[in-house]
PDB file of N, CA and C in Angstrom:
ATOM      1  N   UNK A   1      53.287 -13.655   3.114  1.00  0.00           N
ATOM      2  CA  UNK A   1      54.716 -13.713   2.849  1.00  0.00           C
ATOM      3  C   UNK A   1      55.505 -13.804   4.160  1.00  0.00           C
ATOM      4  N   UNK A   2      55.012 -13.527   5.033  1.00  0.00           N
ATOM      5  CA  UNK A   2      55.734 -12.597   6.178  1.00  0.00           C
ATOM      6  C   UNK A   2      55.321 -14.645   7.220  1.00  0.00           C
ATOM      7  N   UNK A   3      53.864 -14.836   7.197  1.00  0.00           N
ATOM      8  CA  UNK A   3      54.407 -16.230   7.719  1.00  0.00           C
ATOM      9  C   UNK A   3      55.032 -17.075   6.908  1.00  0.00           C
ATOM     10  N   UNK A   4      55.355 -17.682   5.977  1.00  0.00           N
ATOM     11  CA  UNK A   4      55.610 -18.420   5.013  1.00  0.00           C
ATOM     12  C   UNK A   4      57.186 -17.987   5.673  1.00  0.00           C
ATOM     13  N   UNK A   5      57.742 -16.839   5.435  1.00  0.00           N
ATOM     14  CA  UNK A   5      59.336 -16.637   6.233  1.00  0.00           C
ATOM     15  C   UNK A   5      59.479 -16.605   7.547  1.00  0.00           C
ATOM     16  N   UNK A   6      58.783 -16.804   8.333  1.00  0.00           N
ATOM     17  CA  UNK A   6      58.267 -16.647   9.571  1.00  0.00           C
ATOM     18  C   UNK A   6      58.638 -18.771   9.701  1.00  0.00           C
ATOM     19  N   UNK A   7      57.544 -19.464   9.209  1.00  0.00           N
ATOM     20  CA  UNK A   7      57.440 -21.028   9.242  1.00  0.00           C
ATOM     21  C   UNK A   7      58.897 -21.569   8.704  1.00  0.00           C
ATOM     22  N   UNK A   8      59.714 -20.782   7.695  1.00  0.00           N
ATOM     23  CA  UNK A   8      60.808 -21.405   7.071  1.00  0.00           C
ATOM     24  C   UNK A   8      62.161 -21.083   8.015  1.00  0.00           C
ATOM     25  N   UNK A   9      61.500 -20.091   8.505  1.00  0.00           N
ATOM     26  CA  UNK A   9      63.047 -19.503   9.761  1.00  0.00           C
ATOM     27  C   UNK A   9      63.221 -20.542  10.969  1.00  0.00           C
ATOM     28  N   UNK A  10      61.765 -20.808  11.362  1.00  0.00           N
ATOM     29  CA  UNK A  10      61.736 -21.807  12.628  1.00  0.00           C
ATOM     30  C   UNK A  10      62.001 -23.012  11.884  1.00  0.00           C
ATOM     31  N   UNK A  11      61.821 -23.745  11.211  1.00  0.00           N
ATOM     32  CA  UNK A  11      62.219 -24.787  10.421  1.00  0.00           C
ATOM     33  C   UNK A  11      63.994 -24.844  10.450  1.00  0.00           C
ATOM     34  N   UNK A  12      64.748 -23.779   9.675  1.00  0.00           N
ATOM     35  CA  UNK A  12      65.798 -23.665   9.933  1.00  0.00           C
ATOM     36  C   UNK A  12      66.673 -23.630  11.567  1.00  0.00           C
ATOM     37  N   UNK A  13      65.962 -22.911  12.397  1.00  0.00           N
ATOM     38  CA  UNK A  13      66.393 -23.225  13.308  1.00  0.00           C
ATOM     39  C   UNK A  13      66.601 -24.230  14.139  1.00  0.00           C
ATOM     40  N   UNK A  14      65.034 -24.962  14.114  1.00  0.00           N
ATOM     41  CA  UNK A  14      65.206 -26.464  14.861  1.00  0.00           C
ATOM     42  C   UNK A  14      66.192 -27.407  13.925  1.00  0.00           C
ATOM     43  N   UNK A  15      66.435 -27.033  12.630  1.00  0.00           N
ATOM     44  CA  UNK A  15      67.426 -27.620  12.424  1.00  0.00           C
ATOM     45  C   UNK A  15      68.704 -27.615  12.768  1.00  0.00           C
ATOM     46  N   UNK A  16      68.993 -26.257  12.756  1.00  0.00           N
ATOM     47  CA  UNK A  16      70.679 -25.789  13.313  1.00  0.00           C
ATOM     48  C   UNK A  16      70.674 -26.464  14.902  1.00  0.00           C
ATOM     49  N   UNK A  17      69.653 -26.394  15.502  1.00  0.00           N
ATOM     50  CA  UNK A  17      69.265 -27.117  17.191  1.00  0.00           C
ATOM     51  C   UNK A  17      69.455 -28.496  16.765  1.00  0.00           C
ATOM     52  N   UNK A  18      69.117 -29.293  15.856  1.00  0.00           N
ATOM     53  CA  UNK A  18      69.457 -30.482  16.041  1.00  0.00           C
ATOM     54  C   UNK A  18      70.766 -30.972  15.087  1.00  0.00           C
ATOM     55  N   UNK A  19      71.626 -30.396  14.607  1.00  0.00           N
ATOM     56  CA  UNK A  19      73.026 -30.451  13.782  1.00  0.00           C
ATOM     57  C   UNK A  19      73.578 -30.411  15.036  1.00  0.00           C
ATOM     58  N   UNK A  20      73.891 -28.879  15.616  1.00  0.00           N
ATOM     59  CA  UNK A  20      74.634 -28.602  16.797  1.00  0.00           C
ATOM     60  C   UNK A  20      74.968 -29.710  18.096  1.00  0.00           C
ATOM     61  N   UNK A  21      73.183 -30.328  18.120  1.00  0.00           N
ATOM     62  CA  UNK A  21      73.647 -31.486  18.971  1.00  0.00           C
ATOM     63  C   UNK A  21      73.664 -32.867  18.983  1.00  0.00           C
ATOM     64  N   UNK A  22      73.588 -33.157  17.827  1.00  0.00           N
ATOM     65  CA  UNK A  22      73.985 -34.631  17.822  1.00  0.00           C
ATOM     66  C   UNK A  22      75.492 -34.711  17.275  1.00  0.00           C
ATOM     67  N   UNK A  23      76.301 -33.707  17.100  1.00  0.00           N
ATOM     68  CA  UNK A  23      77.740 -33.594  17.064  1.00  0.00           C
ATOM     69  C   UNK A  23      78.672 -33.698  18.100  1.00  0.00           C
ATOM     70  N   UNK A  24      79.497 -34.971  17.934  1.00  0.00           N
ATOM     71  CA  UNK A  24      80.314 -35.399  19.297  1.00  0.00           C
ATOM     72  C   UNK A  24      81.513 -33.878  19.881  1.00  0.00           C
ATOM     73  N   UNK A  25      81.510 -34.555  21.101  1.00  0.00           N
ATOM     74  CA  UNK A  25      81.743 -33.599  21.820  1.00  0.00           C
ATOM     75  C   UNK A  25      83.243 -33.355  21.772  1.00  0.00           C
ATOM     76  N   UNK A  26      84.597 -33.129  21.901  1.00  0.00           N
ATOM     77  CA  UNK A  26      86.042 -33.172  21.977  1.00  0.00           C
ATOM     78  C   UNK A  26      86.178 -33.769  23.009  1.00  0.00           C
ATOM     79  N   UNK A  27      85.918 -33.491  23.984  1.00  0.00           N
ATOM     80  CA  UNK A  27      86.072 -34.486  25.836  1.00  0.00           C
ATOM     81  C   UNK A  27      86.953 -33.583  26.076  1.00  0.00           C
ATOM     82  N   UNK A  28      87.826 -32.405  25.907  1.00  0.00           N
ATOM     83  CA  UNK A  28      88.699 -31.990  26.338  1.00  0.00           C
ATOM     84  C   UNK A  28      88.433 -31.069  27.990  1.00  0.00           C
ATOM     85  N   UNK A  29      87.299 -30.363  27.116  1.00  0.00           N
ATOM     86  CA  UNK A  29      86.874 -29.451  28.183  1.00  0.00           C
ATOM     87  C   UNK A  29      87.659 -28.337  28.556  1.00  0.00           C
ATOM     88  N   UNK A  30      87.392 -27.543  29.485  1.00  0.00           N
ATOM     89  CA  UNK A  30      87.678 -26.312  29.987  1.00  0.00           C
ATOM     90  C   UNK A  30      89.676 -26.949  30.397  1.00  0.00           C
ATOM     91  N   UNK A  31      89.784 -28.463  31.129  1.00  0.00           N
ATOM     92  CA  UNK A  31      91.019 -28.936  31.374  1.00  0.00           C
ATOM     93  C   UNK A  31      91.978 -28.772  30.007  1.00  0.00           C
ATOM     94  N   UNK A  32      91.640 -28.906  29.659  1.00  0.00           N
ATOM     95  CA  UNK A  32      92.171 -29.169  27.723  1.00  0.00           C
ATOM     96  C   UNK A  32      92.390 -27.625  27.493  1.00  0.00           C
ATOM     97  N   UNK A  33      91.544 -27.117  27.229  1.00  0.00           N
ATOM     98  CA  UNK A  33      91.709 -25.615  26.862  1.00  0.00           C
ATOM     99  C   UNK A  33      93.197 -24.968  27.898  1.00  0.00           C
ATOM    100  N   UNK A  34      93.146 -25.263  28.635  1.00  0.00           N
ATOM    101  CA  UNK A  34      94.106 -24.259  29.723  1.00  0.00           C
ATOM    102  C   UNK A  34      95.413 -25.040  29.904  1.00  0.00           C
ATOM    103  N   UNK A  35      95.575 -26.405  29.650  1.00  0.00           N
ATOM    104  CA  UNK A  35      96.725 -27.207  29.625  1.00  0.00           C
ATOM    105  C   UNK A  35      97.350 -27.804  28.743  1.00  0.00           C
ATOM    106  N   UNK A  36      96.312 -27.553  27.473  1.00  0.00           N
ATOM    107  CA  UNK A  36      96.618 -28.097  26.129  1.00  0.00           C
ATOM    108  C   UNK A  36      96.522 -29.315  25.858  1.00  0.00           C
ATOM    109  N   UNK A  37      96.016 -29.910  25.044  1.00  0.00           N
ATOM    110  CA  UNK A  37      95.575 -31.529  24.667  1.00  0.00           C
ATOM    111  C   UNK A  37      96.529 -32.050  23.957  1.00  0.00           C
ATOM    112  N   UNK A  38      96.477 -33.476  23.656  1.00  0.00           N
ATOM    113  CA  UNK A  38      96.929 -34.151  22.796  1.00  0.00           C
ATOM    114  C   UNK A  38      96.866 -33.687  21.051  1.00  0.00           C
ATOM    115  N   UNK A  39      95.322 -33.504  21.049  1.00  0.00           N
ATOM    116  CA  UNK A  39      94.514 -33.137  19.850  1.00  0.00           C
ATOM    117  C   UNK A  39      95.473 -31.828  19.478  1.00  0.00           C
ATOM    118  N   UNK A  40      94.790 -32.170  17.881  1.00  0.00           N
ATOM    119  CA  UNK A  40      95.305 -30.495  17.116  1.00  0.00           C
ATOM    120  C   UNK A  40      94.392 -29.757  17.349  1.00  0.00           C
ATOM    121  N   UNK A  41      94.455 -28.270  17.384  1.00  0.00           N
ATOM    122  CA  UNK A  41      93.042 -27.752  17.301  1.00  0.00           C
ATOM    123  C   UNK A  41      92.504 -27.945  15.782  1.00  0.00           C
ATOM    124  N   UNK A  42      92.946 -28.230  14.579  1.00  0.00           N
ATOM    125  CA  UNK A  42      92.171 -28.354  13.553  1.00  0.00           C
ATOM    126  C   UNK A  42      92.110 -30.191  12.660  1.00  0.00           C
ATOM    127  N   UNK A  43      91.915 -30.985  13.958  1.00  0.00           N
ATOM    128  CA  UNK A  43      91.739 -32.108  13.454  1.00  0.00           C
ATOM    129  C   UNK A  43      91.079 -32.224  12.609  1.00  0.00           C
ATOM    130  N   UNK A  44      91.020 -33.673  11.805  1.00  0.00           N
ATOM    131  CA  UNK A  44      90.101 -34.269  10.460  1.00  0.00           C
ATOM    132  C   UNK A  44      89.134 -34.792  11.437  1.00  0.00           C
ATOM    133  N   UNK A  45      88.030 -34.278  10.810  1.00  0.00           N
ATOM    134  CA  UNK A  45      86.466 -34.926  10.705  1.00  0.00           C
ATOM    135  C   UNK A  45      86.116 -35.654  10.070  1.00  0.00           C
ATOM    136  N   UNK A  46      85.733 -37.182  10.727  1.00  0.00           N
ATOM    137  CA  UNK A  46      85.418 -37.946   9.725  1.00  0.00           C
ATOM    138  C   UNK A  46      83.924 -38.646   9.849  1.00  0.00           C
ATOM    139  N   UNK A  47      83.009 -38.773   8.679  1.00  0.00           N
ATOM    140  CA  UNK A  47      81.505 -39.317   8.719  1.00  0.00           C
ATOM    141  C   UNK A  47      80.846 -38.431   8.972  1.00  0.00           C
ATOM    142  N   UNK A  48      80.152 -38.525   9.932  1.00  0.00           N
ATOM    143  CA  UNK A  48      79.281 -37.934  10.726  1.00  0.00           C
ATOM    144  C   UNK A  48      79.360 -36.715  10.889  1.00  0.00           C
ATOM    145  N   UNK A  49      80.503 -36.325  11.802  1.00  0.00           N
ATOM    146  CA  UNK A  49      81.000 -35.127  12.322  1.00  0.00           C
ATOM    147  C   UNK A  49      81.011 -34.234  11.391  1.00  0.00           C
ATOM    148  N   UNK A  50      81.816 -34.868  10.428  1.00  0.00           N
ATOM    149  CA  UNK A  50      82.011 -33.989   9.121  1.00  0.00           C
ATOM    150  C   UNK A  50      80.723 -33.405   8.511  1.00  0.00           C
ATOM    151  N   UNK A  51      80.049 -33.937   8.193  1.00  0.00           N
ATOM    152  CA  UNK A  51      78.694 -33.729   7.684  1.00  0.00           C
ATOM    153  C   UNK A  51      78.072 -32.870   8.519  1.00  0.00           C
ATOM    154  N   UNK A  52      77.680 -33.376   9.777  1.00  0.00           N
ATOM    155  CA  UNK A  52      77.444 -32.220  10.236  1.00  0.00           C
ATOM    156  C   UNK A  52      77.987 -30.989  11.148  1.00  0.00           C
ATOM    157  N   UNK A  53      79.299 -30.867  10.950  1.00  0.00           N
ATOM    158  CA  UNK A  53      80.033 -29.395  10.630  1.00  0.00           C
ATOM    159  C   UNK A  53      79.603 -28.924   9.425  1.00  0.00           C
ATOM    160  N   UNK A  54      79.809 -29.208   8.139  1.00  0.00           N
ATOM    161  CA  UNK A  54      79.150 -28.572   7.488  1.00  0.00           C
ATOM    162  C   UNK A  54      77.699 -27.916   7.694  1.00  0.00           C
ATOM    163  N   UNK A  55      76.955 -28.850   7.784  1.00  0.00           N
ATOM    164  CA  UNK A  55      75.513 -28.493   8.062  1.00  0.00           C
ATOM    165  C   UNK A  55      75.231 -27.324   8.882  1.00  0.00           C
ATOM    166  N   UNK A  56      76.095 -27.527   9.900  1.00  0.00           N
ATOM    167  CA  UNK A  56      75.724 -26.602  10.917  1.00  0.00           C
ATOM    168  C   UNK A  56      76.194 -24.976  10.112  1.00  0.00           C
ATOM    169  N   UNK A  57      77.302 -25.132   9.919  1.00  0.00           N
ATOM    170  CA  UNK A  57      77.788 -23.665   8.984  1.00  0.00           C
ATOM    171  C   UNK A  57      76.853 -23.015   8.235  1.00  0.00           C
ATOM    172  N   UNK A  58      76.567 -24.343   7.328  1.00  0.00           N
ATOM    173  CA  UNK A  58      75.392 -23.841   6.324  1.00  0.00           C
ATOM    174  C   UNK A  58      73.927 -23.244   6.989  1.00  0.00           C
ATOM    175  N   UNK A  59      73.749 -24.025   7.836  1.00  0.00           N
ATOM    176  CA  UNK A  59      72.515 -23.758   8.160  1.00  0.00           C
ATOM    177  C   UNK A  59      72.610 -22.224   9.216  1.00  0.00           C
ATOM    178  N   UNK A  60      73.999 -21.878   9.770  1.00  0.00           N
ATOM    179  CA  UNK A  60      73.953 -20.694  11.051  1.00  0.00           C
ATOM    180  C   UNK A  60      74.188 -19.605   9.484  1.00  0.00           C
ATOM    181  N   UNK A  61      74.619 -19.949   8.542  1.00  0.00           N
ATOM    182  CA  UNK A  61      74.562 -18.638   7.739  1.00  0.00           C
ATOM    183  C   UNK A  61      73.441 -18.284   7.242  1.00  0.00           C
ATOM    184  N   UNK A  62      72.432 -19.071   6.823  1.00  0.00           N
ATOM    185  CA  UNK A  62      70.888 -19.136   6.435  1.00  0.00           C
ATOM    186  C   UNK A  62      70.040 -18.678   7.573  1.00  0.00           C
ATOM    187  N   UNK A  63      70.567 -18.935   8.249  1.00  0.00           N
ATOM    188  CA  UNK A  63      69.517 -18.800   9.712  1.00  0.00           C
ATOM    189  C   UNK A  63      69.833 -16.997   9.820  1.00  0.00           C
ATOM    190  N   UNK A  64      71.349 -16.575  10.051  1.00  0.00           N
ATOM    191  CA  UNK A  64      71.711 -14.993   9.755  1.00  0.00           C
ATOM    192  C   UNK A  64      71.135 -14.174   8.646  1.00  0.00           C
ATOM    193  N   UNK A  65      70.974 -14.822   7.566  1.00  0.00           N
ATOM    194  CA  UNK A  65      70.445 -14.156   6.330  1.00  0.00           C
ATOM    195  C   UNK A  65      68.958 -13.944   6.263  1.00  0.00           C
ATOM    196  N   UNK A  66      68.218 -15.193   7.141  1.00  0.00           N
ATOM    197  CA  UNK A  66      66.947 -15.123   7.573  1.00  0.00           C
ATOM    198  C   UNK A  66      66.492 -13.895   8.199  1.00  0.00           C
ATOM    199  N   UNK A  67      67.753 -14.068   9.687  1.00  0.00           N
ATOM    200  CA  UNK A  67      67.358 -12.962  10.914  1.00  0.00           C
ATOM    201  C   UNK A  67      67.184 -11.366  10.269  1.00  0.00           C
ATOM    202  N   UNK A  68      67.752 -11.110   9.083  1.00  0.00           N
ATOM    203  CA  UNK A  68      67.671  -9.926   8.230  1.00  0.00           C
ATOM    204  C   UNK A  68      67.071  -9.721   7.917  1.00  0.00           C
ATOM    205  N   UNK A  69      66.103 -10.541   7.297  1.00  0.00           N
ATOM    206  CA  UNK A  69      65.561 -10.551   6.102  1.00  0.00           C
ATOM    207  C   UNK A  69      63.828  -9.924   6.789  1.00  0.00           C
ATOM    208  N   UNK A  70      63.764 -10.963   7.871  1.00  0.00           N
ATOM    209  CA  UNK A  70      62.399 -10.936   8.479  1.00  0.00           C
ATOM    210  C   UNK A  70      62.735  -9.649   9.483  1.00  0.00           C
ATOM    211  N   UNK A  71      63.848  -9.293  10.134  1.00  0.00           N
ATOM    212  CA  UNK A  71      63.950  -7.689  10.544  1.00  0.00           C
ATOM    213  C   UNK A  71      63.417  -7.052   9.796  1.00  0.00           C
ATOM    214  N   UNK A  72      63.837  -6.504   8.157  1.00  0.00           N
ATOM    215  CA  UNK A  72      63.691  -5.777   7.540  1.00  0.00           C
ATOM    216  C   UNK A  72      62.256  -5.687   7.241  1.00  0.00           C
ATOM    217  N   UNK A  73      61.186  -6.555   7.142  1.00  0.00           N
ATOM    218  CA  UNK A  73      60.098  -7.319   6.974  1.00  0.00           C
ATOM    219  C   UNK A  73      59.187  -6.091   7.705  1.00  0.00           C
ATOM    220  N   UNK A  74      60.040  -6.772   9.320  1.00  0.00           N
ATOM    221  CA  UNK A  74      58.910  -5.986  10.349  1.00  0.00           C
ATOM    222  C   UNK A  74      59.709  -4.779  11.162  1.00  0.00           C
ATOM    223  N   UNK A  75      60.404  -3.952  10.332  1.00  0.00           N
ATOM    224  CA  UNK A  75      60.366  -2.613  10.363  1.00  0.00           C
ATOM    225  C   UNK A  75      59.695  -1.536   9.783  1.00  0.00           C
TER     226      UNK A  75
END
């Protein structure tokens, strides 16, 4: 039981590792942050991005519910 949640956690993770980075970047940077951009901070996502913002959400809350789960496991 314990690998089977063990194989499905790392699974989840290299996924959240590859959502996180094939998601474009803002370009603003640290300049942007401190001088303020053009951009809204809660622009529309569109295609891609969108999709995977979601993904990524979904998958960092699964990945948290995991990190519990397999704590509790091996306490």
């Amino acid at each position: 039981m314990e690998t089977a949640l063990t194989i499905l956690y790392l699974i989840i993770a290299i996924g959240l590792i590859v959502a996180i980075l094939f998601q474009t970047g803002d370009e603003s940077g640290l300049s942007g942050a401190i001088t303020g951009s053009a951009q809204t901070l809660g622009g529309k996502k569109k295609g891609k991005d969108e999709l995977l913002g979601k993904a990524t959400i979904y998958l960092a809350a699964i990945f948290m519910v995991f990190s519990i789960i397999i704590t509790i496991f091996h306490a």
